[in-house]
Protein backbone atom coordinates (compact mmCIF):
# COMPACT_ATOMS: atom_id res chain seq x y z
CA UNK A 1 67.76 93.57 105.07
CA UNK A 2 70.98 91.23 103.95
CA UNK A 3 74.01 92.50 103.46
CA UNK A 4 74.08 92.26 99.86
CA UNK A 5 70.65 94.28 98.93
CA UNK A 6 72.13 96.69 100.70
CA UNK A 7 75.77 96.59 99.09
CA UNK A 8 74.33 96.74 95.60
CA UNK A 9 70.90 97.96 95.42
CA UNK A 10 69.49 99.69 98.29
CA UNK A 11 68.75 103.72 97.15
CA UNK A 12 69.35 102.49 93.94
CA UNK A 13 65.89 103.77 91.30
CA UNK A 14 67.65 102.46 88.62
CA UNK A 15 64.91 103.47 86.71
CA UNK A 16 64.85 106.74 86.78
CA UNK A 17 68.63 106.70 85.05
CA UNK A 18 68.39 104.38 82.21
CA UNK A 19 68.54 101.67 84.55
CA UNK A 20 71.93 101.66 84.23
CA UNK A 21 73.71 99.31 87.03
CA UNK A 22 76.09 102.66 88.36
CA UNK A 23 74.28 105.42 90.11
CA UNK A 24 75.04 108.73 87.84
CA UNK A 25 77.33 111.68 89.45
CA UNK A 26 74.79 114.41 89.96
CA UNK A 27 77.70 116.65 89.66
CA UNK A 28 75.27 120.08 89.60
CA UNK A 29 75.96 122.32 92.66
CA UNK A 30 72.00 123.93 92.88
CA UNK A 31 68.40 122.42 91.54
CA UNK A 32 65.73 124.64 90.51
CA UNK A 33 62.28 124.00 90.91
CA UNK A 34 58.82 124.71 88.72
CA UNK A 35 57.49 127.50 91.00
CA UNK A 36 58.07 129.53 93.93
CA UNK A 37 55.37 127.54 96.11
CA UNK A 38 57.78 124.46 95.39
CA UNK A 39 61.10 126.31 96.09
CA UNK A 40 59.75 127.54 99.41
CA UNK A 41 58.45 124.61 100.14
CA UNK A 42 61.58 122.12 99.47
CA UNK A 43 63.65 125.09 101.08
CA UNK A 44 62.26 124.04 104.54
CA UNK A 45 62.89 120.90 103.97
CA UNK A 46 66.58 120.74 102.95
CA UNK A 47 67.25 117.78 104.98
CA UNK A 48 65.11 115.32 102.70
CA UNK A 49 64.55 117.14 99.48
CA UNK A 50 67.47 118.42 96.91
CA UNK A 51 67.89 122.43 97.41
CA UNK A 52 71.66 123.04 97.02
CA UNK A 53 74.68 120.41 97.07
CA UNK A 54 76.04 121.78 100.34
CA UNK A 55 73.32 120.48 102.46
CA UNK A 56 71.15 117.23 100.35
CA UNK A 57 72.36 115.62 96.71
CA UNK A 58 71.20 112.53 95.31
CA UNK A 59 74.34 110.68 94.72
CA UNK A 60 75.59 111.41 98.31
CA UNK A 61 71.92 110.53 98.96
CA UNK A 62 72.41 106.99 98.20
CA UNK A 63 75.52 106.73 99.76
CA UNK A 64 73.54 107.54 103.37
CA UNK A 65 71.35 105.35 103.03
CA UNK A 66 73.68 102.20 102.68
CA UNK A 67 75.84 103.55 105.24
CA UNK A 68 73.09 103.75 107.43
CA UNK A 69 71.65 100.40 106.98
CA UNK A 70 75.21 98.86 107.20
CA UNK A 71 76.03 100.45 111.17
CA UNK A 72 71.92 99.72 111.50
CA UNK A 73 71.18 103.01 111.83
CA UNK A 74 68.17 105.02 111.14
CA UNK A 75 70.49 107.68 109.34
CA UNK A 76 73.62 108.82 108.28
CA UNK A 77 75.61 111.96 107.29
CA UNK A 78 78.31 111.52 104.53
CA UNK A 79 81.03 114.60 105.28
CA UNK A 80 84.48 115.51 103.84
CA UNK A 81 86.91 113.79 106.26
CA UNK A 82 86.91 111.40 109.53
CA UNK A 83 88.30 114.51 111.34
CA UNK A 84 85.64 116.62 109.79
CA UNK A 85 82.96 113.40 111.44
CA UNK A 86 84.43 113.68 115.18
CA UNK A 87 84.81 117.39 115.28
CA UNK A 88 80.94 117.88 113.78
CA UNK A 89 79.55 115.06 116.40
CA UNK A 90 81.30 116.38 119.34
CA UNK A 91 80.99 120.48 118.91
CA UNK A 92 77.06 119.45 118.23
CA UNK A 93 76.61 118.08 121.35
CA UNK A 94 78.55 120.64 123.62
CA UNK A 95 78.14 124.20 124.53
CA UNK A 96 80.19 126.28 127.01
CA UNK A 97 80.97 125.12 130.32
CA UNK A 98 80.82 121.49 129.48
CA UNK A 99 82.55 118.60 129.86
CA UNK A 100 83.66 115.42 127.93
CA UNK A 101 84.85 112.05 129.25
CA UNK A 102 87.41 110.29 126.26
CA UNK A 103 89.14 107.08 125.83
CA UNK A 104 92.98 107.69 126.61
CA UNK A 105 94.87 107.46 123.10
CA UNK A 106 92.65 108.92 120.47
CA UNK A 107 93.31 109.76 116.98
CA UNK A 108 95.51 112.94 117.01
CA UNK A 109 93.23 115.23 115.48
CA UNK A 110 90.87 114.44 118.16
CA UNK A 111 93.33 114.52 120.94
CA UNK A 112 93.79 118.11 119.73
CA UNK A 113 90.69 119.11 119.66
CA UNK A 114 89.70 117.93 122.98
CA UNK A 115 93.34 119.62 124.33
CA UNK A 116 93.99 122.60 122.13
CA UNK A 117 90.45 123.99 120.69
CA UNK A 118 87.68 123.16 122.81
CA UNK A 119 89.28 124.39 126.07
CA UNK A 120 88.81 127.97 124.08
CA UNK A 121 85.81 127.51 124.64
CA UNK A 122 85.47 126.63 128.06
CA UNK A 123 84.92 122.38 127.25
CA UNK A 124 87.12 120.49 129.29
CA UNK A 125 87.99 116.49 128.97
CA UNK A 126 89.00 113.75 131.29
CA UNK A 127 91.09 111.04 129.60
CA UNK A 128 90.53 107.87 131.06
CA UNK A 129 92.28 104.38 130.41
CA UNK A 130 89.46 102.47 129.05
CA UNK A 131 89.57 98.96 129.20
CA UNK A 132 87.28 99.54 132.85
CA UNK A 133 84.34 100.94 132.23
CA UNK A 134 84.42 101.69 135.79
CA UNK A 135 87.36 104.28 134.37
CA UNK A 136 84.40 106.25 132.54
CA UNK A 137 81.57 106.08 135.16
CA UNK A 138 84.55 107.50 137.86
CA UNK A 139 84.97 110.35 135.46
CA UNK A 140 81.47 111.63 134.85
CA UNK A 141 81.01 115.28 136.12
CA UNK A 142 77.69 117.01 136.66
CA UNK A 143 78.20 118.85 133.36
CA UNK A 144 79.42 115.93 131.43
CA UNK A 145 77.70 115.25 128.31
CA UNK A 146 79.65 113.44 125.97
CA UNK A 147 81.55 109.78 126.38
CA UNK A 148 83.72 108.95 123.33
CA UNK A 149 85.12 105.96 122.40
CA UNK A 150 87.48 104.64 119.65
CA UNK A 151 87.58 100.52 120.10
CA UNK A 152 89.73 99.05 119.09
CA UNK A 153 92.12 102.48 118.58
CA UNK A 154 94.66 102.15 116.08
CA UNK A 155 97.87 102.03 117.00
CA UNK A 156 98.18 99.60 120.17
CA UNK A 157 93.87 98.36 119.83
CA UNK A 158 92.92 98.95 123.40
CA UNK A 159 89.39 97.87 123.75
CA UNK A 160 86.07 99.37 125.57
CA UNK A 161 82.88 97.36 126.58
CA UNK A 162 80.97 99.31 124.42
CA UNK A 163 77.97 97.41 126.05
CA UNK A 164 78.98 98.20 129.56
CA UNK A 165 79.50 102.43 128.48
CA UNK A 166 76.16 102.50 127.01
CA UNK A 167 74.46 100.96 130.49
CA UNK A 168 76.30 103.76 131.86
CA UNK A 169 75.20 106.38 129.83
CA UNK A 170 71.73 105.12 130.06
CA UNK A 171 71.46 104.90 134.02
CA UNK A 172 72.56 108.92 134.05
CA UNK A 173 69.70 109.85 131.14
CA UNK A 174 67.47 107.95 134.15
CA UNK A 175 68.20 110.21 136.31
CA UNK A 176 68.26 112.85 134.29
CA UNK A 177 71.82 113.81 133.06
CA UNK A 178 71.63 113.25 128.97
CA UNK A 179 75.25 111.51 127.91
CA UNK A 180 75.61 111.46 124.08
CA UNK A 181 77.92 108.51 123.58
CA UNK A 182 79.80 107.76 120.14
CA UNK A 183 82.62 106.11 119.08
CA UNK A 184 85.15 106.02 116.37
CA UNK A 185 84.34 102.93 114.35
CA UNK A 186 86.91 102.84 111.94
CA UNK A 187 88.83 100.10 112.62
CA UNK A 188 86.22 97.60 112.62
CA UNK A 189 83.91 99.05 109.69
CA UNK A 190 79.72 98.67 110.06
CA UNK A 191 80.69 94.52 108.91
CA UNK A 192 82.63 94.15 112.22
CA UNK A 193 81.46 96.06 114.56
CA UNK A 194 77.72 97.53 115.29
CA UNK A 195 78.08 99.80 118.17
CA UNK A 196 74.61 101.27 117.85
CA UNK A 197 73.56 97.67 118.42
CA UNK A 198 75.20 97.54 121.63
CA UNK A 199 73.71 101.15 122.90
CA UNK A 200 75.68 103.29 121.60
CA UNK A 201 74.55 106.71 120.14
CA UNK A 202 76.40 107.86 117.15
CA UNK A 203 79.43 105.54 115.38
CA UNK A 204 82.19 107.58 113.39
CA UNK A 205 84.17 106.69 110.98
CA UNK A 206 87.14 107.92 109.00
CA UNK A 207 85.50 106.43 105.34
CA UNK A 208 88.74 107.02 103.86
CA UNK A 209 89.79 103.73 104.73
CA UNK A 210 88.23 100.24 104.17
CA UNK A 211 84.73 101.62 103.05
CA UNK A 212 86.63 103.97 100.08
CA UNK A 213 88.93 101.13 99.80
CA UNK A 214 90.91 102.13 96.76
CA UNK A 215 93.03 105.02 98.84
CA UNK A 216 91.72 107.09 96.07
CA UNK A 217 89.47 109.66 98.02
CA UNK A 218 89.14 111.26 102.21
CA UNK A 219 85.40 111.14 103.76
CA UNK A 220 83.79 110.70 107.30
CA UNK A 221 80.53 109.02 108.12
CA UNK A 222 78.30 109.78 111.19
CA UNK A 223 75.38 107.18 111.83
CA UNK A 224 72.90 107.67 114.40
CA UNK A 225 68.60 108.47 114.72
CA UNK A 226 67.01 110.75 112.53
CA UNK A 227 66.44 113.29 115.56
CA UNK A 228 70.44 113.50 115.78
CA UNK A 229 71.45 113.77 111.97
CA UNK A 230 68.78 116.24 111.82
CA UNK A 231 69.80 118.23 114.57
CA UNK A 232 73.61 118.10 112.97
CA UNK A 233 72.37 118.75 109.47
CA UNK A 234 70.75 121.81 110.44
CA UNK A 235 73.32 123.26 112.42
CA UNK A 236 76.72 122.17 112.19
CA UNK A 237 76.89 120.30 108.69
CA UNK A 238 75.05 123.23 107.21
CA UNK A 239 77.37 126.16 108.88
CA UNK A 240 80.65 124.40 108.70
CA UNK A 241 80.14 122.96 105.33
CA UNK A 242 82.52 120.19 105.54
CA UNK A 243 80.62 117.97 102.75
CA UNK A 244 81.61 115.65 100.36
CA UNK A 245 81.40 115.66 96.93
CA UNK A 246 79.23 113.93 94.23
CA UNK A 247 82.22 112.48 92.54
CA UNK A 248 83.44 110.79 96.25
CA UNK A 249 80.21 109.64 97.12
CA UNK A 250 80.21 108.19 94.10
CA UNK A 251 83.33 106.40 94.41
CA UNK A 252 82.27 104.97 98.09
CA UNK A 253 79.60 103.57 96.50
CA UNK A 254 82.32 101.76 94.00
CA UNK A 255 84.05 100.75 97.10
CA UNK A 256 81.03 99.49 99.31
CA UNK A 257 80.28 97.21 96.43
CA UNK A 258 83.65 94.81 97.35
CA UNK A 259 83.56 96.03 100.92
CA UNK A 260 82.77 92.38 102.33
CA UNK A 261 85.37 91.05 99.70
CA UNK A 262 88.19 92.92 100.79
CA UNK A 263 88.09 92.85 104.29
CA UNK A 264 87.29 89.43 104.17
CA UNK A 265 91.04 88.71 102.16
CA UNK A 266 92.88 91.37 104.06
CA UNK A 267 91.10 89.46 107.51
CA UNK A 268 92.35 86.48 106.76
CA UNK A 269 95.86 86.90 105.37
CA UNK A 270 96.64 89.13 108.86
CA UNK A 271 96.05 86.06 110.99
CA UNK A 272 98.33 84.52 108.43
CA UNK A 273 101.00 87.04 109.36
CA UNK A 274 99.82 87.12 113.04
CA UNK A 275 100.87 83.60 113.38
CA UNK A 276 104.21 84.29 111.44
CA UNK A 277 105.20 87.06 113.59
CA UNK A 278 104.04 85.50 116.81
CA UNK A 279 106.48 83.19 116.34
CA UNK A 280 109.12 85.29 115.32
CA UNK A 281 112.22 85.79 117.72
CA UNK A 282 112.91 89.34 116.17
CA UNK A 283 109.64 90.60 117.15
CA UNK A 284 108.88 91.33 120.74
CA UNK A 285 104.81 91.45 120.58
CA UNK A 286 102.30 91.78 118.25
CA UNK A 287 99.22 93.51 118.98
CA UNK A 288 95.91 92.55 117.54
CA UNK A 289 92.21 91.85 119.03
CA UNK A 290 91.88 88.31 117.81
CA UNK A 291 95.45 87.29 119.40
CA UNK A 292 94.92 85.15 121.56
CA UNK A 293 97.75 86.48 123.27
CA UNK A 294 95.87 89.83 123.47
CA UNK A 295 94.88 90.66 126.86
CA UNK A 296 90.89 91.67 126.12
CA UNK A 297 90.56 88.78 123.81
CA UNK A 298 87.06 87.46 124.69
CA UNK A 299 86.12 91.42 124.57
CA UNK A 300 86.91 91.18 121.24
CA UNK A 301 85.58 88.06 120.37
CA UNK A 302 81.98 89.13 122.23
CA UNK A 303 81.82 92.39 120.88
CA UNK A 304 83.64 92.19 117.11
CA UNK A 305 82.81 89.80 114.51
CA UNK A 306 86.94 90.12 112.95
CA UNK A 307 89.35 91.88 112.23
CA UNK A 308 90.60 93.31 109.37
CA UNK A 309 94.43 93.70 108.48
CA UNK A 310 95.87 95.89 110.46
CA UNK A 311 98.15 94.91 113.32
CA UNK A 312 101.36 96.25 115.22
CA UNK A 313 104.34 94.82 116.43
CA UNK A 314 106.94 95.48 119.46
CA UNK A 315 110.56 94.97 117.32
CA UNK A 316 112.96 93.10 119.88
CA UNK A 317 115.69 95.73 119.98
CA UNK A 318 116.57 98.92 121.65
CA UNK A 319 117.83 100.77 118.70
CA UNK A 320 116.26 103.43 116.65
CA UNK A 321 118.39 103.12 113.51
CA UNK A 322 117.46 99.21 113.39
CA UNK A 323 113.98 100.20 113.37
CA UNK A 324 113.85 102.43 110.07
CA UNK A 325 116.06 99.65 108.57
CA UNK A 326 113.13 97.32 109.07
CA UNK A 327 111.02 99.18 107.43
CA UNK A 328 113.23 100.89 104.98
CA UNK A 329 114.32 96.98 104.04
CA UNK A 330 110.42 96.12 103.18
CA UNK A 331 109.82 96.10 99.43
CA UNK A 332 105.69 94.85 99.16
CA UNK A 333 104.70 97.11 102.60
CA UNK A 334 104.89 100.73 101.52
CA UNK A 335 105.60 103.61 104.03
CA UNK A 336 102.83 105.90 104.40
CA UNK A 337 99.70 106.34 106.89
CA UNK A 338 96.26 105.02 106.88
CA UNK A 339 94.67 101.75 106.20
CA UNK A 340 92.18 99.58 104.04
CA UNK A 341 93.35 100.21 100.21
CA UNK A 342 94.47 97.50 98.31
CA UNK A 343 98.20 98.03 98.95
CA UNK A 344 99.92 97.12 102.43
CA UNK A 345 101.37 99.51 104.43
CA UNK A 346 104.13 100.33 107.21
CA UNK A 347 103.95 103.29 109.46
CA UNK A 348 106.87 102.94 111.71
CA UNK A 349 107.05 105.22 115.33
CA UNK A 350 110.18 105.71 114.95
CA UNK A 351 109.10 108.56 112.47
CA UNK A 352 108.16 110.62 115.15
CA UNK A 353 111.75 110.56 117.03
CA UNK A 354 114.90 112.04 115.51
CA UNK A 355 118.03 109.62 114.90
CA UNK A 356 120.51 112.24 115.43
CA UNK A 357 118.77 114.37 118.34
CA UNK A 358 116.27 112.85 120.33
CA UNK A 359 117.47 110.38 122.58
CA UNK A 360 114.89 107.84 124.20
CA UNK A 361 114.48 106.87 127.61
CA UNK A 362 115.15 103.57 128.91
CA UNK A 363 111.77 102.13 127.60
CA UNK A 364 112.42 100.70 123.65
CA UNK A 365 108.53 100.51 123.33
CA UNK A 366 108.69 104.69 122.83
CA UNK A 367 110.00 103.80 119.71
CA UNK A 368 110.46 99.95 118.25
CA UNK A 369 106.15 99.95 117.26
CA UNK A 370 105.79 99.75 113.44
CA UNK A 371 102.21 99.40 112.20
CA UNK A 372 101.59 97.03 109.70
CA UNK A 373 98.22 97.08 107.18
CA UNK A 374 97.80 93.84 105.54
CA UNK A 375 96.47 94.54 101.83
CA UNK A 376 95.14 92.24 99.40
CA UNK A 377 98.69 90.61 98.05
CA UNK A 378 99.26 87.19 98.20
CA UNK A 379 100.17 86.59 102.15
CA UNK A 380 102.87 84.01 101.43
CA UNK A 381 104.31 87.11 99.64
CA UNK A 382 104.49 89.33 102.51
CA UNK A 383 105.60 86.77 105.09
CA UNK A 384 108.45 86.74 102.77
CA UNK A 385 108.82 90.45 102.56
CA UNK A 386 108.90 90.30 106.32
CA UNK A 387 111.06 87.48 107.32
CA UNK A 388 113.98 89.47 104.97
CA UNK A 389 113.35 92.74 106.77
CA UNK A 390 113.18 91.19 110.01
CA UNK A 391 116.93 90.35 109.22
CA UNK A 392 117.87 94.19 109.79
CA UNK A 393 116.79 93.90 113.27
């Protein structure tokens, strides 16, 4: 199945709407049906058939289907946030008395769930650096049941041999201890990055960034086997109801259709700015995969096909103050979080220390990171953005 049948048609009966080339909005929150035989019937069978919006609609419908194709999947679940993805995969995979090996660094949200909530609940974690996978077979506990990833994370894009953390997993379900393995997947996208294809069990991902792609809507994605989204659907997706609506499935679909487009362009006008900054006496490191300056290069290489745009760099200086005025001096990057719209974006650390009260230890790199997301402007236009803001430093 290319790429492209499944950008623009696949789950697409055009036929049965006008053939019109957009999928409608079925924008109804219930379906009725012809008899109470068929209402019964389709009632046990939620899952496939079209009951009530919270659990199967036919515009979010299509939207699984591409998504699963594109991580090579045999399914997918479409819910209302990339929080709401991690949180649902994780607390349907635990139970009391459990235990969870993680990456070190995760998203926030998930650091706090894995800190602050499941701990309630008796479900304990082990953090482990995870560039060696050695780090996550050390870690494993007799009651362990979950390893989660997020390669490359995105802040500072430590890697994991996803390849290597499957084998792992798979030698324990040999001997009979089942590991559920999944990883955050957002910074790669399905185009970059199959983890299922290297062993993995379920890929997340936060769709709110390249696969919306417009910064216009927040959604999650969970891929994995039928068995799995099943066993989600009819538990936690169906009791927490974090789902997404027709109208924002609708609009991923807009999005998936330039997906390969746009990550292409923001791809290749980051290396652009990679080799600016890389050369830049103002900035102390840069931090992305396909440096080759990056320490798990060939990691990347093996295991990613590219990058997109987003990269961070070390500013050479000690000061907080010259920080914000790097990024307050940009005028094309705008402040704000998250990645993969059309704009470009700064998110500086500094943000999270206080200029007037918090004084930092003797180690600048608490504070001089600034994230950059490369958009889709001209490149030669934000090199130039760059160099003058680079001047505040």
């Amino acid at each position: 199945m290319d790429l492209s049948y499944i950008l623009n048609e696949l789950g697409e009966e055009r036929g049965n709407y006008f053939n019109a080339i957009a999928p409608p909005i079925i924008q109804s929150s219930n379906f009725t049906f012809p008899s109470v035989d068929a209402m019964r019937n389709d009632m046990h069978y939620e899952y496939e058939k079209h009951f009530y919006t919270r659990g199967n609609n036919p515009t979010v419908e299509i939207l699984r289907k591409k998504l699963a194709a594109l991580e090579g999947a045999e399914d997918a679940l479409v819910v209302s946030s990339g929080s709401t993805a991690m949180s649902t995969a994780i607390l349907a995979n635990v139970q009391q008395g459990d235990h969870i090996v993680s990456v070190s660094k995760p998203y926030s949200w998930t650091y706090r769930l894995m800190t602050d909530w499941l701990p309630r609940f008796g479900v304990t974690t082990t953090f482990v650096d995870g560039t060696d996978p050695a780090n996550f077979e050390n870690a494993i506990q007799p009651n362990t049941r979950i390893i989660y990833l997020e390669s490359p994370n995105s802040f500072t894009f430590e890697l994991q041999d996803l390849a290597a953390v499957a084998a792992i997993a798979k030698a324990r379900k040999e001997a009979g201890q089942e590991i559920v393995t999944m990883i955050d997947n957002s910074y790669s996208t399905p185009l970059y990055q199959q983890p299922i294809a290297l062993g993995i069990d379920l890929s997340l991902h936060s769709a709110s960034k390249y696969i919306g792609g417009h910064s216009d809507l927040i959604a999650g994605v969970i891929c994995g086997t039928n068995a799995m989204m099943k066993k989600i659907f009819h538990a936690e997706y169906m009791t927490f109801g974090g789902i997404i609506s027709p109208q924002n499935a609708w609009l991923m679909i807009r999005g998936l259709r330039t997906l390969e487009l746009r990550l292409e362009r923001s791809s290749q006008s980051a290396l652009q700015v990679l080799a600016f900054l890389e050369n830049h006496p103002k900035v102390k490191h840069v931090y992305f995969p396909f440096s080759k300056l990056h320490p798990q290069y060939e990691l990347a290489k093996r295991q990613m096909k590219a990058c997109g745009g987003l990269l961070t760099i070390a500013l050479n200086t000690g000061q907080i103050d010259r920080v914000d005025a790097f990024a307050d001096a940009l005028q094309r990057f705008l402040l704000g979080v998250s990645w993969g719209g059309h704009e470009s974006l700064v998110f500086p650390a500094s943000v999270s220390f206080s200029r007037t009260t918090d004084t930092p230890n003797a180690n600048p790199d608490n504070f001089n990171k600034v994230r950059l997301y490369i958009g889709l402007e001209d490149p030669a236009v934000l090199i130039a953005d760059l160099a003058q803001a680079l001047e505040m430093v």
